[in-house]
Each structure stands twice: as C-alpha cells, then as structure tokens.
N, C-alpha and C. Protein backbone atom coordinates (compact mmCIF):
# COMPACT_ATOMS: atom_id res chain seq x y z
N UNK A 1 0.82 -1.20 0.00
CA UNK A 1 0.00 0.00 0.00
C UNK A 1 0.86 1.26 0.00
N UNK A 2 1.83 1.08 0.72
CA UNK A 2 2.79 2.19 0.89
C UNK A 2 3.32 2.45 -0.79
N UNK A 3 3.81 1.66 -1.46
CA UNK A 3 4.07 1.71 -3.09
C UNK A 3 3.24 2.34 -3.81
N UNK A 4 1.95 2.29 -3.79
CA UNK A 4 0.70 2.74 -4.46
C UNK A 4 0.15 4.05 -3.94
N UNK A 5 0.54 4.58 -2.78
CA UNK A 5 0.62 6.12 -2.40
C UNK A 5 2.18 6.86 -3.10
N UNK A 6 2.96 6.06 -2.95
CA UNK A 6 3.85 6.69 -3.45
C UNK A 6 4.22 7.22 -4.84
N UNK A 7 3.82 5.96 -6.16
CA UNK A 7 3.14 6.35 -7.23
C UNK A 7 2.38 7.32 -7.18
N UNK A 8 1.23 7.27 -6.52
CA UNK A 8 0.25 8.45 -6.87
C UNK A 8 0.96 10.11 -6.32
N UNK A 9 1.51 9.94 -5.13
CA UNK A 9 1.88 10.94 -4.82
C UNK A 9 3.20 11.91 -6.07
N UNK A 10 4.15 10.36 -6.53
CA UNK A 10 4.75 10.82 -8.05
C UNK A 10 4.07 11.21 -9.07
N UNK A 11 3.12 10.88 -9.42
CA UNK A 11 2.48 11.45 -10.59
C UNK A 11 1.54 12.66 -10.59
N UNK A 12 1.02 12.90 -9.29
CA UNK A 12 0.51 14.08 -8.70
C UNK A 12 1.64 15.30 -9.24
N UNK A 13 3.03 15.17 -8.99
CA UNK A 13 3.79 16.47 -8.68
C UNK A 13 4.45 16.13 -10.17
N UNK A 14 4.28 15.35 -11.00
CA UNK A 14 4.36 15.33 -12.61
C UNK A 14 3.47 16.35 -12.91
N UNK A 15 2.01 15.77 -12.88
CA UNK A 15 1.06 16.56 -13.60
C UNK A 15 1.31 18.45 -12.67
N UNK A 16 1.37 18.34 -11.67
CA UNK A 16 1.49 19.52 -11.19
C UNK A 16 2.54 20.30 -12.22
N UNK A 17 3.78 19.54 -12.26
CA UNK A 17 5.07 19.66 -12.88
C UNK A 17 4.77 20.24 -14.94
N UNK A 18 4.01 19.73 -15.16
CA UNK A 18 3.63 19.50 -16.44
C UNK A 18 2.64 21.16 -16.67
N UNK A 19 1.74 20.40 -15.99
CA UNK A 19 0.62 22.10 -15.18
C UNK A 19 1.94 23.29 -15.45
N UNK A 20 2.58 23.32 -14.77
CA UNK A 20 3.22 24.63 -14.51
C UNK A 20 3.88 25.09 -15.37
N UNK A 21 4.48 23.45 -15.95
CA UNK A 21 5.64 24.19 -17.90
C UNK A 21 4.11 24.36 -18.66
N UNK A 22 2.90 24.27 -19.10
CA UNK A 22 2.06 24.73 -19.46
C UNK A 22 1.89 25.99 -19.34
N UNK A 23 1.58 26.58 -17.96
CA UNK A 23 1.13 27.80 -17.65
C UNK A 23 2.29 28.96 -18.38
N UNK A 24 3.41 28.10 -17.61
CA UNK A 24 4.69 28.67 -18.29
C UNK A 24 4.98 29.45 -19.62
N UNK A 25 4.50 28.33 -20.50
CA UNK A 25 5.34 28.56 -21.99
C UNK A 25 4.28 28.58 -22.44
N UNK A 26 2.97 28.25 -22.15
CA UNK A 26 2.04 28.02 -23.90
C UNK A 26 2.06 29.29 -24.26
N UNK A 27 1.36 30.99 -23.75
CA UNK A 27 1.44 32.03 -24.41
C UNK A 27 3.00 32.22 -25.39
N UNK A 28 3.89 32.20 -25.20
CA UNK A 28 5.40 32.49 -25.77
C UNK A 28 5.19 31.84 -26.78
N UNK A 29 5.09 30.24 -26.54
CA UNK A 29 4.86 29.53 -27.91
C UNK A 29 3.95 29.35 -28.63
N UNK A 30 2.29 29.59 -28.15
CA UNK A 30 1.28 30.04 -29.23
C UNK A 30 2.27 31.41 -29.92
N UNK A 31 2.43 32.36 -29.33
CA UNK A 31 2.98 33.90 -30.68
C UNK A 31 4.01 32.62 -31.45
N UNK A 32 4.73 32.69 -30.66
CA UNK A 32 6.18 31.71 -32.02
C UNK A 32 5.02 31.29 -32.72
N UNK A 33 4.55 29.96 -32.75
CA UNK A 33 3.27 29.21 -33.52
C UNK A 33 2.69 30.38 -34.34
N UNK A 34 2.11 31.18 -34.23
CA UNK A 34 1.58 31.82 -34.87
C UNK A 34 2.58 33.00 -35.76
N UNK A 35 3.43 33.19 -35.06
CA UNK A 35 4.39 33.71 -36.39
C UNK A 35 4.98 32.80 -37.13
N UNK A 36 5.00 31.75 -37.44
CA UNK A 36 5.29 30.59 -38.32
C UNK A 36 4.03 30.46 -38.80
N UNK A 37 3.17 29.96 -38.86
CA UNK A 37 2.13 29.42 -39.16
C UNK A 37 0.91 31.04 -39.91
N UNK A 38 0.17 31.52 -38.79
CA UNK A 38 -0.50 32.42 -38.89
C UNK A 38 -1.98 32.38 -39.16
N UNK A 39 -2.22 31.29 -38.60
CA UNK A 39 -3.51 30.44 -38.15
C UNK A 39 -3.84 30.38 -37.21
N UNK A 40 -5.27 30.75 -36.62
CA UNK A 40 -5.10 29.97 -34.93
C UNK A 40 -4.98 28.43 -35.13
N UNK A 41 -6.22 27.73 -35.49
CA UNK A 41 -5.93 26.57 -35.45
C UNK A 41 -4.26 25.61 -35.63
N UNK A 42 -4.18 26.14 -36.69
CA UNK A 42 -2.51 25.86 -37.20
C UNK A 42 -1.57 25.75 -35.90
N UNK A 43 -1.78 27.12 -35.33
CA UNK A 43 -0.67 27.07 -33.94
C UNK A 43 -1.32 26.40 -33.02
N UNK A 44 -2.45 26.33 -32.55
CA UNK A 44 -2.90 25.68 -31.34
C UNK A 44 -2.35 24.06 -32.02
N UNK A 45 -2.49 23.80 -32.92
CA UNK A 45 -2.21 22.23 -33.65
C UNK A 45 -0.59 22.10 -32.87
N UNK A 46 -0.09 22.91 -33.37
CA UNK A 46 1.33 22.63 -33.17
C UNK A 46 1.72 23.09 -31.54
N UNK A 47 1.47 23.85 -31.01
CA UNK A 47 1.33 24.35 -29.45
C UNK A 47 1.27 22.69 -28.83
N UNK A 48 -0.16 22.73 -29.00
CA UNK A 48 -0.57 21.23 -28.66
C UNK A 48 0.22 20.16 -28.67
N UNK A 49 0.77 19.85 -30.33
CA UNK A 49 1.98 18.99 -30.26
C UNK A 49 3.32 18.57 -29.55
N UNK A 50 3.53 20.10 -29.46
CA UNK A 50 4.46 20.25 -28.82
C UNK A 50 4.56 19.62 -27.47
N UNK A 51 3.16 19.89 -26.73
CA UNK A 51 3.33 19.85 -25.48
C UNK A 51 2.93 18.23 -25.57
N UNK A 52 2.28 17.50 -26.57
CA UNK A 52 2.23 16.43 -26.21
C UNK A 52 3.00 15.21 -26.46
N UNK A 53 4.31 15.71 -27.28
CA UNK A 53 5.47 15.40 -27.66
C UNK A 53 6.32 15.50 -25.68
N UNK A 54 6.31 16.73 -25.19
CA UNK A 54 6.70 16.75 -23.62
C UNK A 54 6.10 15.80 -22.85
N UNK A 55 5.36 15.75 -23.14
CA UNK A 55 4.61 14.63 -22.06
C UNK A 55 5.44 13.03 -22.21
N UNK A 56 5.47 12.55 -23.66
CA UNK A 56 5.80 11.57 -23.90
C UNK A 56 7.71 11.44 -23.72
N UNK A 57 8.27 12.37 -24.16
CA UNK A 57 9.35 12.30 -24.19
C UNK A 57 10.08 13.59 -23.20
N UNK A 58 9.77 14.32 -22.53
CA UNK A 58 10.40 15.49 -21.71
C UNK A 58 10.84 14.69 -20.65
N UNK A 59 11.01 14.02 -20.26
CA UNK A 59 11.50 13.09 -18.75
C UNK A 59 13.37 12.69 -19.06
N UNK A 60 13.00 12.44 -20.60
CA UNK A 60 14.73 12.75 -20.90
C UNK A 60 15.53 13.41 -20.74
N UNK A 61 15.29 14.94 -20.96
CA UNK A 61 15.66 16.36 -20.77
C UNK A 61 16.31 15.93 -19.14
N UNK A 62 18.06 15.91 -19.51
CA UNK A 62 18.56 15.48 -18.48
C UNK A 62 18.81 17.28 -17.66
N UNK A 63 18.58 18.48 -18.22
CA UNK A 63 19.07 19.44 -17.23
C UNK A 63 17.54 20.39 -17.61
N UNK A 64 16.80 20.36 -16.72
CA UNK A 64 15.16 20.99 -16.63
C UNK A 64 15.70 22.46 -16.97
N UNK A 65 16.17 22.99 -16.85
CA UNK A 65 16.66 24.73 -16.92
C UNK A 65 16.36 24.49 -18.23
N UNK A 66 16.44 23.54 -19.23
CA UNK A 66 16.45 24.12 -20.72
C UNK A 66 15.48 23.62 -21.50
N UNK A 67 14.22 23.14 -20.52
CA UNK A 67 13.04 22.85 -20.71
C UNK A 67 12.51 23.81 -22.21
N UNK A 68 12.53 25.51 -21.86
CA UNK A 68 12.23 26.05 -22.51
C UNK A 68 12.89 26.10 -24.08
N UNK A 69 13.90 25.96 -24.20
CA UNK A 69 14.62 26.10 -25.22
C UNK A 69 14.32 24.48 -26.28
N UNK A 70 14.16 23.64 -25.11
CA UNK A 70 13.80 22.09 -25.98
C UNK A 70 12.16 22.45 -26.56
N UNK A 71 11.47 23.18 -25.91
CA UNK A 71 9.88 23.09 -26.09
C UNK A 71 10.18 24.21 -27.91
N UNK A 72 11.15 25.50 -27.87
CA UNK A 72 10.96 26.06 -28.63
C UNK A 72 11.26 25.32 -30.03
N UNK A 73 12.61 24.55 -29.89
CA UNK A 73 12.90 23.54 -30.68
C UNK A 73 11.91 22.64 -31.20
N UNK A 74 11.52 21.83 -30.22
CA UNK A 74 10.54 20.88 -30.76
C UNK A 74 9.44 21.70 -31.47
N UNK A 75 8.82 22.36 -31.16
CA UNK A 75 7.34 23.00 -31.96
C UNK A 75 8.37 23.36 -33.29
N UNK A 76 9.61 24.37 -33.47
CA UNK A 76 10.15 24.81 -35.16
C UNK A 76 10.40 23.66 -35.67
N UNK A 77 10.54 22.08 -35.10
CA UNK A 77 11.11 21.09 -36.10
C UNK A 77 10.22 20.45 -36.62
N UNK A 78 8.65 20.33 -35.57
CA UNK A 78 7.33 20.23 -35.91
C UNK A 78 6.59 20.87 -37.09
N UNK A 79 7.06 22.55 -37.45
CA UNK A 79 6.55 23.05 -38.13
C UNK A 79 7.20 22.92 -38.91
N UNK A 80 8.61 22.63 -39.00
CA UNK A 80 9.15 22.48 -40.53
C UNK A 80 9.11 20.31 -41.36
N UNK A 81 8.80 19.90 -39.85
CA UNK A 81 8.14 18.55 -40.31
C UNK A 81 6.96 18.73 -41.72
N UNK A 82 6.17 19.63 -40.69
CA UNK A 82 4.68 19.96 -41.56
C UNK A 82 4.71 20.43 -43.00
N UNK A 83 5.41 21.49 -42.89
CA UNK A 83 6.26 22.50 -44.47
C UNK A 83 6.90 20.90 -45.38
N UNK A 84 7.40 20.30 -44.91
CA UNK A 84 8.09 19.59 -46.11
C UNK A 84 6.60 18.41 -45.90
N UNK A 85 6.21 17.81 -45.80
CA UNK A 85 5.18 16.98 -45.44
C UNK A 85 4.07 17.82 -47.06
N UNK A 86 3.58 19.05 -46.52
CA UNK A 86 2.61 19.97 -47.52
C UNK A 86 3.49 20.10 -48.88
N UNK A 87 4.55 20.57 -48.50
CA UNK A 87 5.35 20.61 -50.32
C UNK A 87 5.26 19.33 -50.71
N UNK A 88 5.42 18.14 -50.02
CA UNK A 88 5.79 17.10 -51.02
C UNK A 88 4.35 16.29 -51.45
N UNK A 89 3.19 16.59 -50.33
CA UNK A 89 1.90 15.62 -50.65
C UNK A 89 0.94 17.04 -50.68
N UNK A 90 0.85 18.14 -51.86
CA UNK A 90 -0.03 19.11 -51.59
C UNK A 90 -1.71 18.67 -51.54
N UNK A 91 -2.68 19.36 -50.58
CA UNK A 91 -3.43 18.83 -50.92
C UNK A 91 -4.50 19.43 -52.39
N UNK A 92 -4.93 18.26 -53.48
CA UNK A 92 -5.82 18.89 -53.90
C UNK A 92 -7.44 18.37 -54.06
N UNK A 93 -8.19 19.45 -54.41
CA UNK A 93 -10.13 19.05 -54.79
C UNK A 93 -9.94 18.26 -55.51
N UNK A 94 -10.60 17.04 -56.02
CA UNK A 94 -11.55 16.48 -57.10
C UNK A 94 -11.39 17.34 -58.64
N UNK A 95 -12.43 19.05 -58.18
CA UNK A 95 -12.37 19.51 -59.07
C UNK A 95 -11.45 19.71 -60.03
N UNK A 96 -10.20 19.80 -58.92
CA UNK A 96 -8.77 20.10 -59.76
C UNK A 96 -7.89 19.02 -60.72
N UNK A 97 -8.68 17.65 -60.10
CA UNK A 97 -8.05 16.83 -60.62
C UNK A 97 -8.91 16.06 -61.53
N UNK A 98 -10.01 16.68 -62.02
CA UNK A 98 -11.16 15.65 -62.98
C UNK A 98 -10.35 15.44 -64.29
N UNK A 99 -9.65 15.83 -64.87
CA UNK A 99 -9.29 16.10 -66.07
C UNK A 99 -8.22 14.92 -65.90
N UNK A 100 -7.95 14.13 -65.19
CA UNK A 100 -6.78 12.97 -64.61
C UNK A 100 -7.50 11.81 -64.64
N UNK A 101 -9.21 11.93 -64.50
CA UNK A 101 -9.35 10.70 -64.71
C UNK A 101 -10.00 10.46 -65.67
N UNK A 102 -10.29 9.21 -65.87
CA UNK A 102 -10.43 8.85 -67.13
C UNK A 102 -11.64 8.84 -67.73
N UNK A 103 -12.37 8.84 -69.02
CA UNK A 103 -14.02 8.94 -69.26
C UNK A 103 -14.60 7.84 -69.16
N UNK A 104 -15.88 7.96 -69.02
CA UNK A 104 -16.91 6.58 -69.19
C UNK A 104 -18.18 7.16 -69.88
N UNK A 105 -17.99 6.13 -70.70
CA UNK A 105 -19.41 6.09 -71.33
C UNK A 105 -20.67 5.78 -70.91
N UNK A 106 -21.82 6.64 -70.80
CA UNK A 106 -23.01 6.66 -70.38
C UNK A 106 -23.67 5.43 -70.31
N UNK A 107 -23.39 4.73 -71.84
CA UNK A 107 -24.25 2.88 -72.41
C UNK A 107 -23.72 2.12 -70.99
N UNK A 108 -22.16 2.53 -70.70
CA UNK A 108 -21.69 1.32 -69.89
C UNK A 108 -22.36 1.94 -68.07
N UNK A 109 -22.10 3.25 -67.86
CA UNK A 109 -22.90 3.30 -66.37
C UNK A 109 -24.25 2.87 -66.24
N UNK A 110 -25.15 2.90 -67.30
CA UNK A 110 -26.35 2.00 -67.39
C UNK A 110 -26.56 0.95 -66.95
N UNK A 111 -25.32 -0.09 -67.46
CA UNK A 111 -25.52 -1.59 -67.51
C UNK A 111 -24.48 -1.93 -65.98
N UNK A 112 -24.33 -1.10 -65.23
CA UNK A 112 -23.20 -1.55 -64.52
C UNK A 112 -24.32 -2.23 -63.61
N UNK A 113 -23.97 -3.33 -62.73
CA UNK A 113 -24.50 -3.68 -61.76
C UNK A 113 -22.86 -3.65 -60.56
N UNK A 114 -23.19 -3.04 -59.14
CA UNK A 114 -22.46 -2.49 -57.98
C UNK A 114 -21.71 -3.83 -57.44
N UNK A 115 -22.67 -5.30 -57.48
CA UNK A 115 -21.67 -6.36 -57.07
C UNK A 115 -21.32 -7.14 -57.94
N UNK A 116 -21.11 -6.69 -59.40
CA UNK A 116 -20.34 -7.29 -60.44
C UNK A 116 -19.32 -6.17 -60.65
N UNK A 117 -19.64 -5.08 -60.34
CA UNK A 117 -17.99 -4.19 -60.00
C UNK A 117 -17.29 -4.46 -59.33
N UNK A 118 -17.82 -4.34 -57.95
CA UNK A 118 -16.86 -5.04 -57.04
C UNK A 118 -16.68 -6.20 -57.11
N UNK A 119 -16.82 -6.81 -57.57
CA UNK A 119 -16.39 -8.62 -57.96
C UNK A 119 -15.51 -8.14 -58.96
N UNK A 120 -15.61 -7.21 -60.20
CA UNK A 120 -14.56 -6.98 -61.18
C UNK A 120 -13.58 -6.89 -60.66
N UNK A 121 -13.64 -5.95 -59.25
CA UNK A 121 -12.41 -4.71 -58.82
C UNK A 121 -11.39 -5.76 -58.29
N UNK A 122 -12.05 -7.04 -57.90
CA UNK A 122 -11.05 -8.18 -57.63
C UNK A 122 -9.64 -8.19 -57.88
N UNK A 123 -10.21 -8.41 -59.58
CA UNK A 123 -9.51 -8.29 -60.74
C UNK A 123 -8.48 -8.01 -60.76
N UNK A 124 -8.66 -6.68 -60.68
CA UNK A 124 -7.86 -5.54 -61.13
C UNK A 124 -6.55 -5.86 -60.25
N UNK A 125 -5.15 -5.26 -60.80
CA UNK A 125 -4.16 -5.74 -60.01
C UNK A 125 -4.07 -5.64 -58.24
N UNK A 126 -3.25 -6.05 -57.37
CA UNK A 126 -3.33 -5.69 -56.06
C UNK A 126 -3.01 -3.62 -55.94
N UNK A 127 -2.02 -4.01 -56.93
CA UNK A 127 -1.72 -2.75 -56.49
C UNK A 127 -2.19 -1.66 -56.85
N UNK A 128 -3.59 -1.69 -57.37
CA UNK A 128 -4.24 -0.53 -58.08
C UNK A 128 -5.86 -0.72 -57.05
N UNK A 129 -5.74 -1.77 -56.34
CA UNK A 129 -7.47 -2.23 -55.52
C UNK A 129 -7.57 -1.67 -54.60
N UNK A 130 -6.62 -0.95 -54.32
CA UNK A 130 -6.72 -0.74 -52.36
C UNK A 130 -7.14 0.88 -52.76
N UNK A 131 -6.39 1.97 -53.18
CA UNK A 131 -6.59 3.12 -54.02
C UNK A 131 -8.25 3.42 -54.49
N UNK A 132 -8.59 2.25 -55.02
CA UNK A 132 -9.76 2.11 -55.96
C UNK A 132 -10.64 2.09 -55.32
N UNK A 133 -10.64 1.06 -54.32
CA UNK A 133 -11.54 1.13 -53.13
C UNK A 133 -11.58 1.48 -52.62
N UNK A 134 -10.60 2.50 -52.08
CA UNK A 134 -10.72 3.95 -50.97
C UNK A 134 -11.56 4.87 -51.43
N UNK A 135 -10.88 4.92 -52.54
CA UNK A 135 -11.42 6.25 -52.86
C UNK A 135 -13.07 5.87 -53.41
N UNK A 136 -13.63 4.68 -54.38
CA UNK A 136 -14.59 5.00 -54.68
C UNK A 136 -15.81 4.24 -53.80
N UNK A 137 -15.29 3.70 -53.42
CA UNK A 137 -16.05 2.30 -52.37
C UNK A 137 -16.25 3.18 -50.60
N UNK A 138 -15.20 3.58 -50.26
CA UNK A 138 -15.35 4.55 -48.76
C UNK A 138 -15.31 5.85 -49.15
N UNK A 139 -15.32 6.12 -50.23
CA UNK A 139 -15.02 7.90 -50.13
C UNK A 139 -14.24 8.90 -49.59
N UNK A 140 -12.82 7.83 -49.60
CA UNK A 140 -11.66 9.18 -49.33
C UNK A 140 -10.80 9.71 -49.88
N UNK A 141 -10.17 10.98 -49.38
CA UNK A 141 -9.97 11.87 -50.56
C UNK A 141 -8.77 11.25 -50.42
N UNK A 142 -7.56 12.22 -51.92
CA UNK A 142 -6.62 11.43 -52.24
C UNK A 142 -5.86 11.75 -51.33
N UNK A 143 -5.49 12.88 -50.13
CA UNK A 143 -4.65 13.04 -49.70
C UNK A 143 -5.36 11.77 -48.43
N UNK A 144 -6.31 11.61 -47.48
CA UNK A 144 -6.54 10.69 -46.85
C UNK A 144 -5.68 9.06 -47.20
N UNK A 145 -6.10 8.92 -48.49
CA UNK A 145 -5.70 8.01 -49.23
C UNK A 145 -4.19 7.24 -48.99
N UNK A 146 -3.30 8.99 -49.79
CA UNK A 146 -1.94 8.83 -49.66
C UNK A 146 -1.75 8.07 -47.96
N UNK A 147 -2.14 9.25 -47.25
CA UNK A 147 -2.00 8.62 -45.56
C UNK A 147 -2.22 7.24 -45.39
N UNK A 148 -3.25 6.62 -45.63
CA UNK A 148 -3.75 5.42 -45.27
C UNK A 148 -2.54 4.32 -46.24
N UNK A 149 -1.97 4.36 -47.14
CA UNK A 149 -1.59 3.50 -48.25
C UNK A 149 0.44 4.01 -47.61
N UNK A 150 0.37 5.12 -47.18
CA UNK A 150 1.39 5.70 -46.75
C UNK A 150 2.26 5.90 -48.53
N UNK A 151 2.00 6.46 -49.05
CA UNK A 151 2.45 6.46 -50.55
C UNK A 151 2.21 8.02 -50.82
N UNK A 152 3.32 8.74 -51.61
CA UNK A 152 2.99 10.10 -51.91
C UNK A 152 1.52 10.14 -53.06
N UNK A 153 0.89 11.65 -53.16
CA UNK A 153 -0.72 11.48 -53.67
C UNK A 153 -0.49 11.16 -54.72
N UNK A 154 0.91 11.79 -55.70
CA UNK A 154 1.05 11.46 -57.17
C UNK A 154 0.66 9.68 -57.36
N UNK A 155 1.31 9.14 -56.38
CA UNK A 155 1.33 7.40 -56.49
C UNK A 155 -0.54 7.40 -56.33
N UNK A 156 -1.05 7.95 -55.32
CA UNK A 156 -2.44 7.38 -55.57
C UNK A 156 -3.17 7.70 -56.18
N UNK A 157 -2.70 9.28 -57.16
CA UNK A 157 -3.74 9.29 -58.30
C UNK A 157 -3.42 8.38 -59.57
N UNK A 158 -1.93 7.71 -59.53
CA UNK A 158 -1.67 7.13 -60.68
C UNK A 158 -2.30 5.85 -60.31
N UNK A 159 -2.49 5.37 -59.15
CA UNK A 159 -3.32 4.17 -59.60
C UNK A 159 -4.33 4.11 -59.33
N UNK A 160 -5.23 5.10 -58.82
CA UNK A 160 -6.41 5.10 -58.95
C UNK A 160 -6.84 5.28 -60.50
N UNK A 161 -6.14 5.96 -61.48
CA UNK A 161 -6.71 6.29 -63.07
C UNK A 161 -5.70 4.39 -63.30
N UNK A 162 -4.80 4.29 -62.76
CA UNK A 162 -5.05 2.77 -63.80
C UNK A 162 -5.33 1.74 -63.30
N UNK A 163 -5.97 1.68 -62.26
CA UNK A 163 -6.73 0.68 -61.55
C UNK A 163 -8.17 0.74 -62.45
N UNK A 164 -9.13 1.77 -62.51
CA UNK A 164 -9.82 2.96 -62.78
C UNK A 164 -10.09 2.03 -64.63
N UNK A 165 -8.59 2.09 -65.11
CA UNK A 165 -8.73 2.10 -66.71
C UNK A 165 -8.31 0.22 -66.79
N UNK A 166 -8.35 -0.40 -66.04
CA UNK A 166 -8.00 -1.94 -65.62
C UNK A 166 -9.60 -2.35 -65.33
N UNK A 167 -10.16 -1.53 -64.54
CA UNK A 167 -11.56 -1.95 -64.38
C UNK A 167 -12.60 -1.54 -65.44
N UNK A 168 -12.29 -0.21 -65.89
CA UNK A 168 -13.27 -0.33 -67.39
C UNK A 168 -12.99 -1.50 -68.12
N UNK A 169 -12.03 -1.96 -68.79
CA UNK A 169 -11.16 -2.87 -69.62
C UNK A 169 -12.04 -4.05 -68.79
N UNK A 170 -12.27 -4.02 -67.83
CA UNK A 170 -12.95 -5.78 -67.16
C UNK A 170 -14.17 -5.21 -67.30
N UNK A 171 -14.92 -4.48 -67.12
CA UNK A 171 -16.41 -3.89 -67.45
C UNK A 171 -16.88 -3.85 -69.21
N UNK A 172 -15.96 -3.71 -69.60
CA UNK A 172 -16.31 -4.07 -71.06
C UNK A 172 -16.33 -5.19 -71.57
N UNK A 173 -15.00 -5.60 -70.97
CA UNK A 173 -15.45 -7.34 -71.74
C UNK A 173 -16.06 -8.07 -70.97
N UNK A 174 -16.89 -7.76 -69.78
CA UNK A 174 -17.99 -8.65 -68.92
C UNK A 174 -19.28 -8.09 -69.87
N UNK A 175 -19.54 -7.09 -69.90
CA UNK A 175 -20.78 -6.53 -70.76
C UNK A 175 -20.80 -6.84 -72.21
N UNK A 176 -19.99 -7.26 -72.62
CA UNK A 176 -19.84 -7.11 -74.21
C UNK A 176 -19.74 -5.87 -75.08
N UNK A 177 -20.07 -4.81 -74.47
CA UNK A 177 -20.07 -3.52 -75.33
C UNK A 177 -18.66 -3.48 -75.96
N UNK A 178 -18.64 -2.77 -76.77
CA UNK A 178 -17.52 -2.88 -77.61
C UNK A 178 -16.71 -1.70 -77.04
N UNK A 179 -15.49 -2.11 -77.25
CA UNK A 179 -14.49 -0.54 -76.28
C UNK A 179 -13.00 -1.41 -76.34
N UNK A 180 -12.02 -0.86 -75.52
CA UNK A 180 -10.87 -1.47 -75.81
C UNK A 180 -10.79 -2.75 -75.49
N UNK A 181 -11.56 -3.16 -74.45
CA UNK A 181 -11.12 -5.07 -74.18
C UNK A 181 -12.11 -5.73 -75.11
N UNK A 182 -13.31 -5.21 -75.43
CA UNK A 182 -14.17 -5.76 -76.70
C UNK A 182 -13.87 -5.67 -77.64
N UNK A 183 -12.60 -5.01 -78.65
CA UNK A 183 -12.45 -4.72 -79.62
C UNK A 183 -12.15 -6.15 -80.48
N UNK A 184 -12.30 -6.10 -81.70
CA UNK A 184 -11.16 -7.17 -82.41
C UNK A 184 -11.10 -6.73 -83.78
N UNK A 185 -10.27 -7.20 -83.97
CA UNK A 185 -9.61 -6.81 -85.03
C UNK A 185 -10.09 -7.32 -86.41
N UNK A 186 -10.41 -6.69 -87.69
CA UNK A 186 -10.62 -7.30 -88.15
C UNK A 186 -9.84 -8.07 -89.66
C-alpha cells in the first residue's frame, strides 16, 4: 500500500510539474506558432503537439533549466516537419483533378451492376485495388488516401486512373459492349 501512495503521490507532482511548464510557456509559444504558421488553429495544432510530444518524451531532458529552449525547438522542427510533409503531398479538390481521370461512357454506367464491380475490382491488379476502393467504395480523398496506403498522392492518383482504366477494360469485356477489351480486329 505504501508503493501505491507513493506512485500516486509521483504522478501528482508530474502533472502539477507538467501544469506549470504549461502555464509557463504556452502564451510564448502560441505567438512563435503563430508567427510561423498564422492560423489559430494551425498554432494551437502545433502548441498542442508540442506539449504532447513533452509529455511523452520530456522526462529525458537530463538538465530541466532548458526545458524552454527544448519546447521552442521541438514546436520549429514540428513546423518544418509539416512544411516539407505539404510541399511534397499538396493537398488537392476532385475539381482540380477531374481532367486525370479517365471517361466513361453513359451505355456502360447504365448496364453496370455495384456487385459485379466489385467482384470486377477483384480483378484488377493488387496494387491498383486498395486506391480504388478507398477512394470509390469509402469515399476518401486522395490526400486521406496517400496517408492510409502511406504512398505520396502522385502514387495514388496514378493508380487510382489505372486501376480505374484496368476496371473499365474488365467492365467491357464482362458486358460485351464494344471498347478497348471488346475490340477485335478485323
């Protein structure tokens, strides 16, 4: 019993401890945050981080005097995490990207039936199904996508249009309509 007061009584003067670098630093480092950023949300995002990056890892910080200087650090390496993160996976609309995917013909959305697509989408290679089905089966966007597949967005719009042009190609020659997998030659 004596062990189990003593714990509690340690983690009491943590959170107290934690409490106080809070009270401490969040104003200083919301302005920093916000002169980087220039969002509220944006800085409270990263404020936040920061401090919940301390929680998990501040017990290391072998000399506490430079508490402050590690907290300022961590939030600028956070925000320049974020900066290269946005340059390399920007996000974009649908709208911006309609012209990327590919057309369909009206005859064939007619005749489609929903569990002979997805029975098609089988098909289609592994590495174009997972993309395909995110995006058109759950409805997420491409940057969600990228996250979930962990792949930059360029990779998931390229296989969503040839996953996309793999499954027309199996939709045509299941229907018979004539198109590139129906074609023949004569």
């Amino acid at each position: 019993m004596a062990a189990r007061s003593s714990n509690d009584h340690d983690r009491q003067r943590i959170d107290v401890d934690f409490q106080r670098l809070v009270d401490s630093h969040y104003g200083p480092l919301y302005r920093f945050a916000m002169s980087l950023v220039r969002t509220e949300a944006d800085a409270n995002d990263l404020v936040q981080d920061t401090f919940l990056t301390w929680a998990s890892k501040g017990h290391q910080l072998r000399d506490t005097t430079k508490a402050k200087a590690w907290l300022f650090t961590t939030l600028h390496r956070r925000f320049l995490e974020a900066q290269r993160h946005v340059s390399r996976f920007p996000h974009l609309e649908l709208t911006e990207s309609v012209n990327e995917l590919p057309p369909v013909e009206p005859e064939l959305v007619n005749q489609l039936d929903a569990v002979a697509v997805v029975q098609l989408l089988a098909q289609v290679d592994h590495q174009f199904q997972a993309a395909v089905a995110l995006f058109y089966l759950e409805d997420y966007s491409y940057k969600e996508i990228a996250s979930i597949l962990e792949v930059p967005l360029g990779t998931v719009k390229s296989r969503i249009a040839r996953g996309l042009g793999q499954l027309k190609d199996l939709v045509l020659k299941h229907s018979g309509l004539p198109g590139k997998a129906g074609r023949r030659s004569s």
